[in-house]
Structures are given as C-alpha cells and as structure tokens.
Protein backbone atom coordinates (compact mmCIF):
# COMPACT_ATOMS: atom_id res chain seq x y z
CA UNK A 1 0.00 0.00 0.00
CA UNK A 2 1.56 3.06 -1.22
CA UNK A 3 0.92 6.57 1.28
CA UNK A 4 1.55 9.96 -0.29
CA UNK A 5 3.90 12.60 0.52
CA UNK A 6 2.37 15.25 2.38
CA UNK A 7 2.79 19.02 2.36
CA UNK A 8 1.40 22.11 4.56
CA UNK A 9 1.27 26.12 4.06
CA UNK A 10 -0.20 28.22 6.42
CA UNK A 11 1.06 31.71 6.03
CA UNK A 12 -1.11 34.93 7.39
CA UNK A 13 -1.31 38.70 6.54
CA UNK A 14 1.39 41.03 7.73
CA UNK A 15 0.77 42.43 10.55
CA UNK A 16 -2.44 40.51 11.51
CA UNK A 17 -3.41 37.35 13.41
CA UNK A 18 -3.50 34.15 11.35
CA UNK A 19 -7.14 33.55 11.19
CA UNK A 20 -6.86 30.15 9.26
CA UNK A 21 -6.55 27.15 10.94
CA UNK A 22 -5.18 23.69 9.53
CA UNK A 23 -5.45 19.82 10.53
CA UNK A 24 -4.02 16.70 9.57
CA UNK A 25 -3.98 13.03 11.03
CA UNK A 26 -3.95 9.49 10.91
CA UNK A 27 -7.23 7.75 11.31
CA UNK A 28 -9.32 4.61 11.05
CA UNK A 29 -8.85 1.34 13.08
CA UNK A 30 -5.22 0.57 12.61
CA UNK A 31 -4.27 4.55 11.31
CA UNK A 32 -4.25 3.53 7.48
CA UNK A 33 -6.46 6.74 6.57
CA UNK A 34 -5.23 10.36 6.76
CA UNK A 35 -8.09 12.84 7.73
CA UNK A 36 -7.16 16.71 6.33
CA UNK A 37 -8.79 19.56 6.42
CA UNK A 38 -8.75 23.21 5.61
CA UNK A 39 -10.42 26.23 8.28
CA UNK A 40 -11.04 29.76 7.60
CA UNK A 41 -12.26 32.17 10.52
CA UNK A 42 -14.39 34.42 8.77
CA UNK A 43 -14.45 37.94 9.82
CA UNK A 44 -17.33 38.84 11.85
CA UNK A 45 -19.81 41.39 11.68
CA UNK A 46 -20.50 42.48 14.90
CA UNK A 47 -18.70 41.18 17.95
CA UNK A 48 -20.22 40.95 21.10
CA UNK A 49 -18.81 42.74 24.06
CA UNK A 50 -19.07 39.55 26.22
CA UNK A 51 -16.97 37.55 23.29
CA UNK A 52 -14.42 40.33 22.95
CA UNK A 53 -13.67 40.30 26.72
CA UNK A 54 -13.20 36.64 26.92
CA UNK A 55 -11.25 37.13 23.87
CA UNK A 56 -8.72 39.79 25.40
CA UNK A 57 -8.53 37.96 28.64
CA UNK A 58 -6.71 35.11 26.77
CA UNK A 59 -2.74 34.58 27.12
CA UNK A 60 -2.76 34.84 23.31
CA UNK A 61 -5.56 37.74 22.09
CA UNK A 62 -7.37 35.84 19.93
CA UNK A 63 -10.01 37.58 17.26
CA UNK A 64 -13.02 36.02 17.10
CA UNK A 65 -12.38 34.20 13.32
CA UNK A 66 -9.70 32.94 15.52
CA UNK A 67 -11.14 31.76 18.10
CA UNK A 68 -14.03 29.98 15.90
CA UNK A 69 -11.55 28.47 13.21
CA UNK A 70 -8.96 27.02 16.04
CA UNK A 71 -11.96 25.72 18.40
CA UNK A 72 -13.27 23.64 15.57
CA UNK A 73 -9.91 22.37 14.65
CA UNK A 74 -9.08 21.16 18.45
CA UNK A 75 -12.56 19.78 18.12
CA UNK A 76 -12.22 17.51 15.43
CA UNK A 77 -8.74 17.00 16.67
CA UNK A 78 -10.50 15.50 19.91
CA UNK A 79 -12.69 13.59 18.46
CA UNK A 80 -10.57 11.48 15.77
CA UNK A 81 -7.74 11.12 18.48
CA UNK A 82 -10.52 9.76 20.88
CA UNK A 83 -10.96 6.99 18.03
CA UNK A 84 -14.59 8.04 17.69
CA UNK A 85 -16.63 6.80 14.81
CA UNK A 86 -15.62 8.67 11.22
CA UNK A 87 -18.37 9.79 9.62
CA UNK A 88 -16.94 13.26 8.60
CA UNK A 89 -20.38 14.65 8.46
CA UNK A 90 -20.90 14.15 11.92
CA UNK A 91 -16.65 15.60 12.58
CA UNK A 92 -18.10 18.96 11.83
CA UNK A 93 -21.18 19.23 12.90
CA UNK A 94 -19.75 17.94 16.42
CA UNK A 95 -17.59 20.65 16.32
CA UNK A 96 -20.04 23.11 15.09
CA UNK A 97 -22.00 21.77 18.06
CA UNK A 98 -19.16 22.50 20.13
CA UNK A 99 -18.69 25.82 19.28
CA UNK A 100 -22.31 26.68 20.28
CA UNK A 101 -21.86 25.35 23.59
CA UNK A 102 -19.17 27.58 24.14
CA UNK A 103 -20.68 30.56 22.63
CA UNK A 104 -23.51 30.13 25.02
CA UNK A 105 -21.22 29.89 28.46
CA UNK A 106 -19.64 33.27 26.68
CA UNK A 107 -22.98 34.89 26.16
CA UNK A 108 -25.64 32.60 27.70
CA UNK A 109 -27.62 32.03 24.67
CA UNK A 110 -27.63 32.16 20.56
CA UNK A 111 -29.43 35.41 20.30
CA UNK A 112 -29.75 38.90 19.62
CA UNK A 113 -30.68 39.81 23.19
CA UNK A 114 -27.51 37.99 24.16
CA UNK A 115 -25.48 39.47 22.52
CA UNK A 116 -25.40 42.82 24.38
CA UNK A 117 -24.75 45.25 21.55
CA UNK A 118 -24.60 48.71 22.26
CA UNK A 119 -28.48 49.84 22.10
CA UNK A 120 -28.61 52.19 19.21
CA UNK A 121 -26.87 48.62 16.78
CA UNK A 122 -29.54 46.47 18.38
CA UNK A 123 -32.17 48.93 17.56
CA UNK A 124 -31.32 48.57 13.79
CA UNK A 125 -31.27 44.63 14.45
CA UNK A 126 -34.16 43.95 16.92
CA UNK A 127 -36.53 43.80 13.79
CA UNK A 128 -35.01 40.26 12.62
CA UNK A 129 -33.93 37.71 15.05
CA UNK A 130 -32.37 36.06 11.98
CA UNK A 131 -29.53 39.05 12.44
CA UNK A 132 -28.06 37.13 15.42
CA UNK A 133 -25.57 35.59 12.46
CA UNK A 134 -24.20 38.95 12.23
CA UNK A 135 -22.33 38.46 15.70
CA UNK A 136 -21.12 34.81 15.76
CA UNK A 137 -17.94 34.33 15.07
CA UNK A 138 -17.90 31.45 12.16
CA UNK A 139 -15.53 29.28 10.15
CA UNK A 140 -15.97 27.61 7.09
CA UNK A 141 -14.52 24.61 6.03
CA UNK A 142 -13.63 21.67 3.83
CA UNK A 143 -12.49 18.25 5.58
CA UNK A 144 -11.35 15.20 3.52
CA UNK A 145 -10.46 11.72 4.22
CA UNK A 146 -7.80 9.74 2.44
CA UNK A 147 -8.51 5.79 1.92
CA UNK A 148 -5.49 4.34 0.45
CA UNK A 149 -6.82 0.99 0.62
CA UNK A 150 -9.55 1.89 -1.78
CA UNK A 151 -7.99 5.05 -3.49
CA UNK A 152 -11.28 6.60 -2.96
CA UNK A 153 -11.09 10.60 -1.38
CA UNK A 154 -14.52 11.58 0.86
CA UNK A 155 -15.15 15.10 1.69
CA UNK A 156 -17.62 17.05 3.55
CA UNK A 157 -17.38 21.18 3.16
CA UNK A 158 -19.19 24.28 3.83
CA UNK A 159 -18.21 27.94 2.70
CA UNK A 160 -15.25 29.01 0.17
CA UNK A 161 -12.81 27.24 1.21
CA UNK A 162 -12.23 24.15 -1.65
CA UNK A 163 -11.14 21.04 -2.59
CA UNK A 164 -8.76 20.77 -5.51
CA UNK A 165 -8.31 17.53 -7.37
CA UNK A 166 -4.97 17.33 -10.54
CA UNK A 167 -5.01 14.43 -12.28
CA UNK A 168 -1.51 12.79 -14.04
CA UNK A 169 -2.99 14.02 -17.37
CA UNK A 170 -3.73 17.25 -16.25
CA UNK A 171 -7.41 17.05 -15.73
CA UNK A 172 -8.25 19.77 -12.86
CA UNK A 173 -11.43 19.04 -10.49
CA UNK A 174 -12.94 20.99 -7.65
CA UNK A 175 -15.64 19.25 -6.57
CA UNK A 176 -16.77 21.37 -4.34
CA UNK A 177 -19.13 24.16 -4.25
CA UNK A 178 -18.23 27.59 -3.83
CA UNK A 179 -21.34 28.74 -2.18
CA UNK A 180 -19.78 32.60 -1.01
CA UNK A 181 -19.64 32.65 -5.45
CA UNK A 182 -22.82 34.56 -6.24
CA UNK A 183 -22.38 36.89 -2.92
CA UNK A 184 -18.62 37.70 -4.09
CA UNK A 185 -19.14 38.28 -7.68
CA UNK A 186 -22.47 40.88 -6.30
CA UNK A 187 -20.38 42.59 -3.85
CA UNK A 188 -17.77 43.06 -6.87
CA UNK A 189 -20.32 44.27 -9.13
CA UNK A 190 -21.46 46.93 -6.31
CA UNK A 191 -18.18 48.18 -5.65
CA UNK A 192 -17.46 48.43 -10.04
CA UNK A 193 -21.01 49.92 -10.19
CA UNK A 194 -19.47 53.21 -7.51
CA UNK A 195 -16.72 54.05 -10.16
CA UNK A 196 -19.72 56.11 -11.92
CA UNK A 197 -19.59 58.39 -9.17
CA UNK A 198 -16.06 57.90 -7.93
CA UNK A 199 -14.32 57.46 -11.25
CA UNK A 200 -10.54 58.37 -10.30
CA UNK A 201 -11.19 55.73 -6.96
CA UNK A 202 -8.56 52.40 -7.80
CA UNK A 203 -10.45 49.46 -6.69
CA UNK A 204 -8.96 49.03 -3.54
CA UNK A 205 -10.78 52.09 -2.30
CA UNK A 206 -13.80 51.44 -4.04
CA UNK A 207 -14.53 48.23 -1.84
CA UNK A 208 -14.08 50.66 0.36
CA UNK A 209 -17.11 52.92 0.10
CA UNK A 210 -20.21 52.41 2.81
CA UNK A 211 -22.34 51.14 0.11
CA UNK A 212 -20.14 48.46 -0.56
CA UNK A 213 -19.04 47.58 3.16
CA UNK A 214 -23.11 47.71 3.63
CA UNK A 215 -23.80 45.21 1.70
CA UNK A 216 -20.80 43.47 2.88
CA UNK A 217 -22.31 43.32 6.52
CA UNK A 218 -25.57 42.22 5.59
CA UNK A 219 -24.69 39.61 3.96
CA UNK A 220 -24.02 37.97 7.33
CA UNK A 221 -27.89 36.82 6.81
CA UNK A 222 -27.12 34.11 4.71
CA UNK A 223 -24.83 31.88 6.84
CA UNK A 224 -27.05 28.91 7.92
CA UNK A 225 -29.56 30.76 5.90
CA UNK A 226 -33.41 30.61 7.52
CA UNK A 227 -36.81 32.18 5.50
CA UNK A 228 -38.67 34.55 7.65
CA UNK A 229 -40.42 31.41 8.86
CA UNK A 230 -37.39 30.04 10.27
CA UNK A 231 -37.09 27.47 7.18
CA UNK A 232 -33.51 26.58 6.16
CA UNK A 233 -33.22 27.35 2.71
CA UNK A 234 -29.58 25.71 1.26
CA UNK A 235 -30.04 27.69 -2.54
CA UNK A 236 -30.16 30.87 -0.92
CA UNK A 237 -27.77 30.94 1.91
CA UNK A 238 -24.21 29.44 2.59
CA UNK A 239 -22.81 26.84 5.03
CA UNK A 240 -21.08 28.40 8.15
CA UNK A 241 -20.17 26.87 11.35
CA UNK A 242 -21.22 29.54 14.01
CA UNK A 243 -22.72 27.56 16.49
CA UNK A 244 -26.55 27.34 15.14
CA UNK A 245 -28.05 23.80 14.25
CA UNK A 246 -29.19 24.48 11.15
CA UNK A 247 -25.63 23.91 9.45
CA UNK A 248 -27.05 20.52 8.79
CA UNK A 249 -28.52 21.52 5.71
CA UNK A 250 -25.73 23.15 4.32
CA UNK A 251 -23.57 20.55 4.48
CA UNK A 252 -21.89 19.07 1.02
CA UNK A 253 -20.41 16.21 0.86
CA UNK A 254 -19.00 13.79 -1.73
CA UNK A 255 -16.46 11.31 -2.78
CA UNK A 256 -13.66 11.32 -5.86
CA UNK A 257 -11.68 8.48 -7.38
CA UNK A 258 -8.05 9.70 -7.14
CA UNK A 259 -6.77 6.53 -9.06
CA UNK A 260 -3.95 8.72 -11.44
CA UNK A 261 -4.14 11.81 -9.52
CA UNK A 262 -1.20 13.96 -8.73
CA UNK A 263 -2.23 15.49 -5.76
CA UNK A 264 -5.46 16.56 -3.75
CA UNK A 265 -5.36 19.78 -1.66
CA UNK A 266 -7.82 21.08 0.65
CA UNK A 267 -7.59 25.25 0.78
CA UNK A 268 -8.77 28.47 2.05
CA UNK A 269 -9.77 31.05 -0.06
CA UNK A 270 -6.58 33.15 0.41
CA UNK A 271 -4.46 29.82 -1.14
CA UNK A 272 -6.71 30.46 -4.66
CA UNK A 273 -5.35 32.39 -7.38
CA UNK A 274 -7.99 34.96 -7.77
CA UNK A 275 -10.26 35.57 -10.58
CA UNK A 276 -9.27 38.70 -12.38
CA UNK A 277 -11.54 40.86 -13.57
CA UNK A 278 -12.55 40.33 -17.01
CA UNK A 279 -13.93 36.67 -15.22
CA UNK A 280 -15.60 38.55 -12.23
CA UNK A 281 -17.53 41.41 -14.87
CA UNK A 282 -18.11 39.90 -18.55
CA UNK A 283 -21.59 39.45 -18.88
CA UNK A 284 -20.71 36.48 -21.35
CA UNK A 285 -21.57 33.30 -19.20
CA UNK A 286 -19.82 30.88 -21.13
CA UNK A 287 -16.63 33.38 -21.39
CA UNK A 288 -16.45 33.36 -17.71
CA UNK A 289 -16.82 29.68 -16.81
CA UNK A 290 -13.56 29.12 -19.58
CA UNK A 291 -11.79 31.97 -17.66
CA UNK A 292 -12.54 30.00 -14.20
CA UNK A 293 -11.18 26.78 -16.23
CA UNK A 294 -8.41 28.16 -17.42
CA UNK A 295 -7.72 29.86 -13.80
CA UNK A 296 -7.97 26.43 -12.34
CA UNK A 297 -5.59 24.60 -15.13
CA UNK A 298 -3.25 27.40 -14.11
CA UNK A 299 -3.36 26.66 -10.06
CA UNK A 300 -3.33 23.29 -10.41
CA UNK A 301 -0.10 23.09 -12.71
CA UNK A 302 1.95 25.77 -10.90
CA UNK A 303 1.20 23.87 -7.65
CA UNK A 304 1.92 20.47 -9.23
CA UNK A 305 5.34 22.08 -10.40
CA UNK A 306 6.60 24.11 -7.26
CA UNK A 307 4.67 22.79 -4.83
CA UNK A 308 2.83 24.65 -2.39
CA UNK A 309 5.07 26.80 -0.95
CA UNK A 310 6.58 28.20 -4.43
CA UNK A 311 2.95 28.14 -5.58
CA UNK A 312 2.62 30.46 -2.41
CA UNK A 313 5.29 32.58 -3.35
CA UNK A 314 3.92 33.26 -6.63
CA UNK A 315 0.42 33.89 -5.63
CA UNK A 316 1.71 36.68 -3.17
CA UNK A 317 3.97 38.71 -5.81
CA UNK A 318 1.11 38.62 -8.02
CA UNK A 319 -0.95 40.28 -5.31
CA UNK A 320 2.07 42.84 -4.37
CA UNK A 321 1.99 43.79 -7.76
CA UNK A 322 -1.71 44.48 -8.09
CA UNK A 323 -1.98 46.72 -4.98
CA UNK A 324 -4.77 48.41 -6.72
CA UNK A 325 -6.48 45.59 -7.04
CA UNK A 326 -7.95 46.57 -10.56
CA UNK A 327 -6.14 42.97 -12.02
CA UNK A 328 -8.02 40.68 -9.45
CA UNK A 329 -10.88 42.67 -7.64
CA UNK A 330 -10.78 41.74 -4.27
CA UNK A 331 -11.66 43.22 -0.73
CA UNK A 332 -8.04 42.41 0.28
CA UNK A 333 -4.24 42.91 -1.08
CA UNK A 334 -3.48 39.61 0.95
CA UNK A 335 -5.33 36.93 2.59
CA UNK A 336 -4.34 34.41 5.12
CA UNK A 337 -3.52 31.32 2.57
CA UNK A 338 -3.70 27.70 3.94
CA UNK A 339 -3.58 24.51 2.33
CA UNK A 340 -3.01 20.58 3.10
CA UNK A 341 -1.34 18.71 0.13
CA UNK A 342 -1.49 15.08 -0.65
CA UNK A 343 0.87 14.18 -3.08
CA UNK A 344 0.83 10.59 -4.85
C-alpha cells in the first residue's frame, strides 16, 4: 500500500493574526487513513462585548475568526484522536455543536438579546432575530479523508474554502461548491457599479465605500440561511459553522476516485489564485466559466510544479503587484492562505 507525501502552508497577513486554521492526522482502526482539512475564521460582523472580553482575557488575544476556526480544529482534533466513529459529516457538525456550547457559556444564549450590543446597533437589528448571524464568530470549512486501501477521497465542506483535485494528465477538479460565489461576484459588481460616481477611486478604495461595506455586513444573513419562517433554505444561503443547528442543511459532501491523480489539496480562499476581472464582470456566461477553467488549469499546474510553498510565493507577488487591485478585484491585497497537500 503506497501513502503519499504530504505538504502544509499556512502563512497569514502582515501584521495581523492568522485567522486560518489547519489539521491533519492518521485515522481509522489501525491509522491507514489520513483525515485533512482546511479552516477559515471568517471575519465577523458584529462582535459581542461579552466575546471580545473573553477574547482579550486570553494569554494569546485571539479575534473572534480565531477563536471559531482554532476551536473547531481542536474539536475535530478531539474527536478522531478519541478513536470516535468517522463519519466526517458528523466531525463537523460535532464541532459546530461545540462551538455553540461555548458561545452560550460566553454569552448565555444564541441570540440577539444575548449578545449585548450597544443599544442604538440592536435597535437597527431587533426587527429580525435572523440578524443574530451577524455576531457569531464562524468558520468555514472543507475536511477530507484519504482511503489508500480503496484510493477513494470523501469530503464534507461548507463555505469558500475548496477542494482541488490534478489528475496525471492534467485534468483539474474541484468538486466542491463555492457557495460565497454569487455573494462575491455581487459585492464586486457593487463596488465596479461606484466608479460612476467615484471614477478616479482604484479598486482598492472602491470596496471601500459604505455602500459596498453595507452590503458586505448584511450579507451575514445568509450563513445557515433561515426564511422569515425560520425554514432553512440551502439555494439561498451558505454553510457556516457559528454555532446554530441548522448547518445541517448546508452541508456538502462527496467522494472522488483519485486513481492517477497527482495530488489533492484542501484550501482556504486566500491559497486560490484569484479571478481577475474580465472573469468577475463579462456578462458572457460561457466566457467566464472558460476563464474559471483556465484559472484552475493554471493553479493546479503551478502547484503540481513548485509545490505549495513556491505556488505560495507566486500567488503573493502577483498580489504585491496588483496593490490596486484593478487585475483581481478583491476586498483584500493579501489573505491568510492555507492549504493541506497530498501528493501521490
């Protein structure tokens, strides 16, 4: 039985706190499977006083992506070092179980009330108990197991963080689904739509503007997305784990034959080369899903050929070099980057 090699980036911002989070282990009955996984803290909206004093009171201040995207790691940690069953499904939403449990010793309960915002921001939020999503702190995720017995890859994800798949012959998959997509390419479009009114603005500044970073905020709604009759509905929101149940229907999960692949990675967002921005803006659909093809050929061979950490290297002078961010519209110059590499 052949393993693979393995390989591990996890490289933050200058000057900030590392808000991914990264895990890899052996599993199964006699520790013949190898159980990786990707976490990104995603930044949150609003954070609750109570939160942001436990936070600071912490040997290592913490923010609260942080927090979220490490508890769930030392959470699935626990449980596949315990030897407890794996069914990866039930991995996260342990851990997103987890995380609710301590959110409510923190704050005593999952809602707005709870929260203790100051009075005039819970005025503008009491309207829709929904907007309690706005001030957990959340992770999103994409966990994998490796049977080499069988060859066969399972994964289970929620959010933008992504599974990539190269094959020997070059054939690139992601099987899974990017559902932060729609909501980025809309916030793009807003901030493109303000150079009408701000037309010497580079982009950088234009994601800038309080229209933008509105929309932005409210688009906290849609993790673990619930109708205004408290039904889950999967095609409108996106899969977060922030401590609220309904993350069970925003789960994904899959399997892949990786009989002749190269490698399989598991990756935040910040690890992707970004889309630039004749793929974010034509109004061609079938121009933009070659673009996104083409994009993906491109990670998947420069990884293949330098490996992660020259892949990394690469990724981050392109993004020094478009400071303006007018090549690859983005709310950020840099993002924390992460990835877990398999290679066979």
């Amino acid at each position: 039985m052949n393993y693979p090699t393995f390989e591990t980036v996890c490289l933050g911002t200058p000057g900030r706190l590392n808000e991914d989070a990264w895990l890899l282990m052996q599993a199964g009955p006699l520790g013949e499977n190898i159980i990786f996984a990707a976490v990104d803290g995603a930044t949150t909206r609003l954070t609750p006083p109570p939160l942001q004093d436990y936070l600071d009171s912490l040997p290592e201040k913490l923010t609260p992506a942080a927090y979220s995207a490490r508890l769930v790691r030392d959470s699935m940690a626990r449980q596949v070092g315990a030897g407890m069953p794996l069914e990866l499904r039930t991995l996260v939403l342990e851990a997103n179980a987890d995380l609710g449990r301590d959110l409510i010793r923190l704050l005593g309960a999952l809602t707005l009330d709870a929260l203790r915002l100051p009075a005039e921001i819970h005025a503008t939020l009491a309207h829709d108990p929904r907007l309690v999503r706005l001030g957990l702190p959340a992770s999103v995720i994409t966990l994998a197991e490796y049977d080499p017995a069988a060859h066969k890859l399972r994964y289970v994800h929620a959010g933008d963080t992504l599974l990539l798949v190269v094959y020997q012959d070059g054939q690139v998959i992601i099987p899974t689904r990017d559902e932060v997509d729609h909501t980025g390419n809309t916030l793009m479009r807003t901030a493109l739509k303000m150079r009408q009114y701000h037309p010497d603005l580079p982009f950088r500044e234009l994601v800038k503007l309080p229209e933008v970073r509105n929309f932005n905020l409210h688009s906290g709604l849609r993790h673990n997305y619930v109708d205004e009759f408290t039904l889950p509905q999967p095609a409108q929101g996106v899969g977060v784990l922030d401590g609220l149940p309904e993350l069970r229907y925003f789960l994904h999960s899959g399997e892949v034959d990786v009989e002749g692949a190269a490698f399989v990675c598991v990756m935040t967002d910040g690890l992707e080369w970004p889309a630039n921005a004749r793929e974010f803006f034509t109004d061609d659909p079938e121009e933009s899903v070659a673009l996104l093809h083409q994009r993906q050929a491109f990670m998947g061979e420069q990884i293949k050929t330098r490996g992660l950490g020259g892949y990394l290297a690469l990724l981050r002078a392109a993004e020094t070099e478009d400071s303006d961010h007018e090549r690859f519209p983005r709310m950020k110059t840099y993002d924390d980057a992460t990835g877990v590499l398999l290679r066979f």
